[in-house]
C-alpha atoms as a PDB file:
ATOM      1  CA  UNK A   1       0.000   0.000   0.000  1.00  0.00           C
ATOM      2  CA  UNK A   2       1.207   3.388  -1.243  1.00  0.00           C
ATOM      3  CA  UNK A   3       1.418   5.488   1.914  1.00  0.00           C
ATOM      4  CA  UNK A   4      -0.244   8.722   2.004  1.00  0.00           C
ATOM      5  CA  UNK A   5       0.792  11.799   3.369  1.00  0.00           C
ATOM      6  CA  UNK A   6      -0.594  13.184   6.601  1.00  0.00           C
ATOM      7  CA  UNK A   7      -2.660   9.724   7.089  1.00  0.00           C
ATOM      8  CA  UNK A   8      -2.687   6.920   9.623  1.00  0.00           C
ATOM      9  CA  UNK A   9      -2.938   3.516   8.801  1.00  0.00           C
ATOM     10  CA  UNK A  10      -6.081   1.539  10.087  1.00  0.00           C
ATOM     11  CA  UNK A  11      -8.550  -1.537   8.914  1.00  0.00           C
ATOM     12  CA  UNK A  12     -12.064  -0.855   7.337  1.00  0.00           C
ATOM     13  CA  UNK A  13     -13.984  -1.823  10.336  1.00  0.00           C
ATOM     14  CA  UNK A  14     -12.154   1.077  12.380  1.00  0.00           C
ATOM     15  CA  UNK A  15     -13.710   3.500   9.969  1.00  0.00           C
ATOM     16  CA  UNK A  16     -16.504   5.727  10.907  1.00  0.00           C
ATOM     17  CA  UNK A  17     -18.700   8.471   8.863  1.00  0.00           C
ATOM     18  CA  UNK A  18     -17.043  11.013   7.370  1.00  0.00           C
ATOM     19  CA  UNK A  19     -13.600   9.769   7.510  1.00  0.00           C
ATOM     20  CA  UNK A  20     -11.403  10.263   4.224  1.00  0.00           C
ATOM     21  CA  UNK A  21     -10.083   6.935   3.365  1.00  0.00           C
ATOM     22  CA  UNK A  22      -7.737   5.358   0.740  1.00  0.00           C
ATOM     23  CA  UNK A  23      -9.287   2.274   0.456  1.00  0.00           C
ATOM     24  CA  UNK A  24      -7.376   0.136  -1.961  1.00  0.00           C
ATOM     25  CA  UNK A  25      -3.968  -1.063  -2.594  1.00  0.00           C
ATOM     26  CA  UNK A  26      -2.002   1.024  -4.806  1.00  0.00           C
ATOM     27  CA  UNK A  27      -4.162   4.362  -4.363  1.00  0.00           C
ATOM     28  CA  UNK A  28      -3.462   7.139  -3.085  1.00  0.00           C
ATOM     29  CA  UNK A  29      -7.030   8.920  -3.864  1.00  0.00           C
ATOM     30  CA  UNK A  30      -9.734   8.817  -0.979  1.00  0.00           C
ATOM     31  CA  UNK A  31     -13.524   8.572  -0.768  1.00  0.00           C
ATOM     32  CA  UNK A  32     -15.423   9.851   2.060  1.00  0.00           C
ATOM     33  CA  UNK A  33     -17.153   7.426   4.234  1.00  0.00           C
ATOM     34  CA  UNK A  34     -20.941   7.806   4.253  1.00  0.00           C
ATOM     35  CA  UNK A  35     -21.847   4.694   6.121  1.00  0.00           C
ATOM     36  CA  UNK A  36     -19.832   1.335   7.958  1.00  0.00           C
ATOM     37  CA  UNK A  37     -22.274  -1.578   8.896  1.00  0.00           C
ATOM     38  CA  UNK A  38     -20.349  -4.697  10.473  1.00  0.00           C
ATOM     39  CA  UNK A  39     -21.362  -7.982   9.402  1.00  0.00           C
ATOM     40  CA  UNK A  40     -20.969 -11.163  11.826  1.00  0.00           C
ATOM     41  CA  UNK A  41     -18.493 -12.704   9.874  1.00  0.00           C
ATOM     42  CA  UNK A  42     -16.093 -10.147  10.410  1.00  0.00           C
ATOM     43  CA  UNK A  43     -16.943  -8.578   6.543  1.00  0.00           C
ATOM     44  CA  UNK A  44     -18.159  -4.898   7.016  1.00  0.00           C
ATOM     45  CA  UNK A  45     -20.534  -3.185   4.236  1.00  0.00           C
ATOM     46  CA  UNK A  46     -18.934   0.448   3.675  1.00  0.00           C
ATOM     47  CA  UNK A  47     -20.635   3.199   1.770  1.00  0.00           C
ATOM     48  CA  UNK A  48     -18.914   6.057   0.155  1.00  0.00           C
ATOM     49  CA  UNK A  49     -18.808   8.681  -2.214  1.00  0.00           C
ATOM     50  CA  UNK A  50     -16.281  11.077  -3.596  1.00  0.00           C
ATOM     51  CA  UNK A  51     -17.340  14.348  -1.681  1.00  0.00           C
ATOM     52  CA  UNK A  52     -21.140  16.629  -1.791  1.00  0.00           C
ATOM     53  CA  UNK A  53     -23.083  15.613  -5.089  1.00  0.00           C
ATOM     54  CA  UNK A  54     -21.801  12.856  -6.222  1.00  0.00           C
ATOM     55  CA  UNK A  55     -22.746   9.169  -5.843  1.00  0.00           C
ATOM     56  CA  UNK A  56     -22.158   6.758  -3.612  1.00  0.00           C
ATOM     57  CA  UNK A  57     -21.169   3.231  -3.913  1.00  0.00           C
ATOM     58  CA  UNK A  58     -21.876   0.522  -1.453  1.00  0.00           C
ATOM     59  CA  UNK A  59     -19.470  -2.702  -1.379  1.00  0.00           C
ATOM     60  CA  UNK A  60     -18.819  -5.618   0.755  1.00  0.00           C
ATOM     61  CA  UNK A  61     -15.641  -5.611   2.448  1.00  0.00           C
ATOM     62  CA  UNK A  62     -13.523  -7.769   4.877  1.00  0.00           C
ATOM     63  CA  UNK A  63     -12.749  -5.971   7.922  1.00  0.00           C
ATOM     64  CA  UNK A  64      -9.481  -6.669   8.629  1.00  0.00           C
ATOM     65  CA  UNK A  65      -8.153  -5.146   5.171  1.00  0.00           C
ATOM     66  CA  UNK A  66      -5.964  -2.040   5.531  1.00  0.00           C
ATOM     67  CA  UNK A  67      -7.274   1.302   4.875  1.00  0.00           C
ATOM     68  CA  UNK A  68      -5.527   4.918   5.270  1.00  0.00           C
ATOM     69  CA  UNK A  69      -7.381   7.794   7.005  1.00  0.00           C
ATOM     70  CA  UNK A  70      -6.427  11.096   6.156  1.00  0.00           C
ATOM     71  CA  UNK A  71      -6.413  13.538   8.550  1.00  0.00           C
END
């Protein structure tokens, strides 16, 4: 993973609404986090878009994966 300037490294299922987040190997651009819902089985459904007026996209993920906030 690419680090990112001014960021700290986390896992999706320590994200929270309206974090910036690189979520993705090999990226350094970030969505914003509209919604995290955990999932029993340790997957997490995240929802995000790409900042006010655009739209957002909703995918499965497993929790543990890394993620960078920006701060």
């Amino acid at each position: 993973m690419a680090i990112i300037p001014a960021s700290t490294l986390t896992t999706i299922s320590n994200l929270k609404r309206g974090d910036w987040a690189a979520l993705w190997r090999d990226t350094d651009s970030c969505v914003r986090i509209r919604r995290t819902e955990p999932m029993p089985h340790g997957g997490v459904w995240v929802t995000w878009d790409h900042g006010p007026g655009t739209k957002a996209t909703r995918r499965m993920m497993p929790g543990a994966n890394a993620a960078q906030v920006r701060w």
